[in-house]
Protein backbone atom coordinates (compact mmCIF):
# COMPACT_ATOMS: atom_id res chain seq x y z
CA UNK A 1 0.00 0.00 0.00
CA UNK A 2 1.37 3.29 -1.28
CA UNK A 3 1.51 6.27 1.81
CA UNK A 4 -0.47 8.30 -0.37
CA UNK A 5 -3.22 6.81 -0.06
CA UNK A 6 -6.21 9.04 1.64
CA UNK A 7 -7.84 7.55 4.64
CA UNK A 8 -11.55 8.27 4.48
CA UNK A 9 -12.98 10.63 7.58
CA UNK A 10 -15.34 9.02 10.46
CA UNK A 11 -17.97 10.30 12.44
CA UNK A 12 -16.78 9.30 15.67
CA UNK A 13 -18.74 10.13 18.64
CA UNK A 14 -17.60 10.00 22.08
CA UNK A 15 -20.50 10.00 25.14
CA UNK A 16 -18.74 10.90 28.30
CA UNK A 17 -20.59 10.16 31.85
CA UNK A 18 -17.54 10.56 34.35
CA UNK A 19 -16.50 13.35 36.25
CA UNK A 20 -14.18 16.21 34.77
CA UNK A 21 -10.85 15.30 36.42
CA UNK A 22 -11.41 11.51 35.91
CA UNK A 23 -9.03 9.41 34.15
CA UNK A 24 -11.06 7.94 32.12
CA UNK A 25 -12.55 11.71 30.72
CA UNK A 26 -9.00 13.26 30.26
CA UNK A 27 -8.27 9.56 27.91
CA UNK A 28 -11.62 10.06 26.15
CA UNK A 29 -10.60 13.81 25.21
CA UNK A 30 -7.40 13.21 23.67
CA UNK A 31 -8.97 10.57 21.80
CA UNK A 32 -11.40 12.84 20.31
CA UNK A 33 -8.51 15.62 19.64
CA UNK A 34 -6.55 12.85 17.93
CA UNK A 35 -9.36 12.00 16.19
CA UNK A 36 -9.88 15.70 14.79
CA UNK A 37 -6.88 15.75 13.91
CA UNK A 38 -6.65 13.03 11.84
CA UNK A 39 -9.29 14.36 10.16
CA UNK A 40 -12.42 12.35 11.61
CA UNK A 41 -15.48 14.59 12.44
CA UNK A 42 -16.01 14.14 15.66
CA UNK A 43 -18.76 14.64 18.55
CA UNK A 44 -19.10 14.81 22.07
CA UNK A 45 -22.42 13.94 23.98
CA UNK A 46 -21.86 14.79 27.91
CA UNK A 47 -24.12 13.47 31.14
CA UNK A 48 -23.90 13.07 34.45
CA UNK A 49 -20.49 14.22 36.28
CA UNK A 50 -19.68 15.43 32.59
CA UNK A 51 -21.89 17.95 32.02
CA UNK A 52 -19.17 19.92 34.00
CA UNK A 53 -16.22 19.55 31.58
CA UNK A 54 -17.70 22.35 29.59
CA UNK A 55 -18.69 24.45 32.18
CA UNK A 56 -17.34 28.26 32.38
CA UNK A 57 -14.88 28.40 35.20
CA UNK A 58 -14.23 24.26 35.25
CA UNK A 59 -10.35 23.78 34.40
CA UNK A 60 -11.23 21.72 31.59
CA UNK A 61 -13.31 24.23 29.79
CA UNK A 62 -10.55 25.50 28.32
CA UNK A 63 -9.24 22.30 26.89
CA UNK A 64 -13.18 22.04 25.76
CA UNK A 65 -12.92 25.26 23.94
CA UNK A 66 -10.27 24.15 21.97
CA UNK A 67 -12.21 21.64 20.81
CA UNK A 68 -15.07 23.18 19.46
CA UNK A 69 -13.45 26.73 18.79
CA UNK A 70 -12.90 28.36 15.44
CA UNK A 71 -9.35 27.16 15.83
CA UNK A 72 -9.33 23.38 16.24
CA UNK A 73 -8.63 21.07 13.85
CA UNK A 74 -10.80 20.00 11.09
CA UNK A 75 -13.11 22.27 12.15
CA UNK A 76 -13.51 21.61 15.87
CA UNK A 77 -15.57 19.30 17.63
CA UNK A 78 -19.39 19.43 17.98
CA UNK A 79 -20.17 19.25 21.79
CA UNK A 80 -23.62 18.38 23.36
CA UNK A 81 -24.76 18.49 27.08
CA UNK A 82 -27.25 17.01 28.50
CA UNK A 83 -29.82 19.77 29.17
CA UNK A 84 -32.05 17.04 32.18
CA UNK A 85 -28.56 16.95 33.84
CA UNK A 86 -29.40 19.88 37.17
CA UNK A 87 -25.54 20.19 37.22
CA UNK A 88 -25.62 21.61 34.02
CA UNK A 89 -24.14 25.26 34.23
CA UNK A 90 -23.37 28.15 31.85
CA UNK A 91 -21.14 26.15 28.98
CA UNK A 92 -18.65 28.14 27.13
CA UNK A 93 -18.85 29.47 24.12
CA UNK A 94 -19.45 26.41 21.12
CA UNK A 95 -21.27 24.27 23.74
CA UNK A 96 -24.15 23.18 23.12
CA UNK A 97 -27.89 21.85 25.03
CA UNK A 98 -29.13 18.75 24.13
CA UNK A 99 -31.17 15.66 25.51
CA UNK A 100 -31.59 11.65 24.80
CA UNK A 101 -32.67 12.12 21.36
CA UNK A 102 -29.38 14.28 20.35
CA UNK A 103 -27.52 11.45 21.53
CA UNK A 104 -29.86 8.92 19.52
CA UNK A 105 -29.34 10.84 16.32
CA UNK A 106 -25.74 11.11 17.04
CA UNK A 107 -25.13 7.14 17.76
CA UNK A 108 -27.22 6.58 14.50
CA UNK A 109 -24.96 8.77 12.60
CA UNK A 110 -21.54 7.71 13.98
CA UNK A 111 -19.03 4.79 12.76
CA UNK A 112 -17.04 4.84 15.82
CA UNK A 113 -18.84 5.57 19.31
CA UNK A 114 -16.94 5.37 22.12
CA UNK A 115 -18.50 5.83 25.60
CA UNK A 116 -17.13 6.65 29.07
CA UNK A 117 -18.87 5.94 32.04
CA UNK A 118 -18.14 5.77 35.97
């Protein structure tokens, strides 16, 4: 196989249920950066304890803006919270409320889900 050979884009989603500073979350992220970088389009779909990475003022917000901003690669991520969630907070800027049927549409639509729970 020649190294010029193009590697078709996925949809690969990634549903994240843990906590912000959780192992498992931080893993999940640079998997979806990798992922945009490659090329993939990628999406996130947050609940639970993650409905806090992309909250103004959490730590990680900023790693979540680079995500979805103008800036990231291959156009940034798409980035869905889970509106039900009562932790849900003021999201920064590219974040976006969603609910069950976001993530439906979203698992339909994907060839790679990967999901994160605690």
């Amino acid at each position: 196989m020649s190294a010029d050979v193009e590697v078709a884009a996925r949809r690969v989603l990634v549903v994240i249920g843990t906590a912000a500073t959780d192992g498992a979350t931080i893993a999940a992220l640079r998997l979806a950066e990798a992922a945009l970088r490659r090329g993939d389009v990628v999406a996130v779909y947050a609940y639970g304890g993650a409905v806090r990475i992309g909250a103004d003022g959490c730590p990680t917000s900023v790693y979540v803006q680079g995500l979805v901003g103008a800036d990231a690669p291959n156009g940034g991520a798409t980035w869905i919270v889970d509106r039900g969630d009562p932790r849900t907070s003021t999201q920064v800027p590219g974040v976006r409320l969603g609910d069950g049927g976001d993530l439906w549409r979203l698992i339909r639509e994907s060839d790679v889900v990967l999901g994160v729970s605690g």
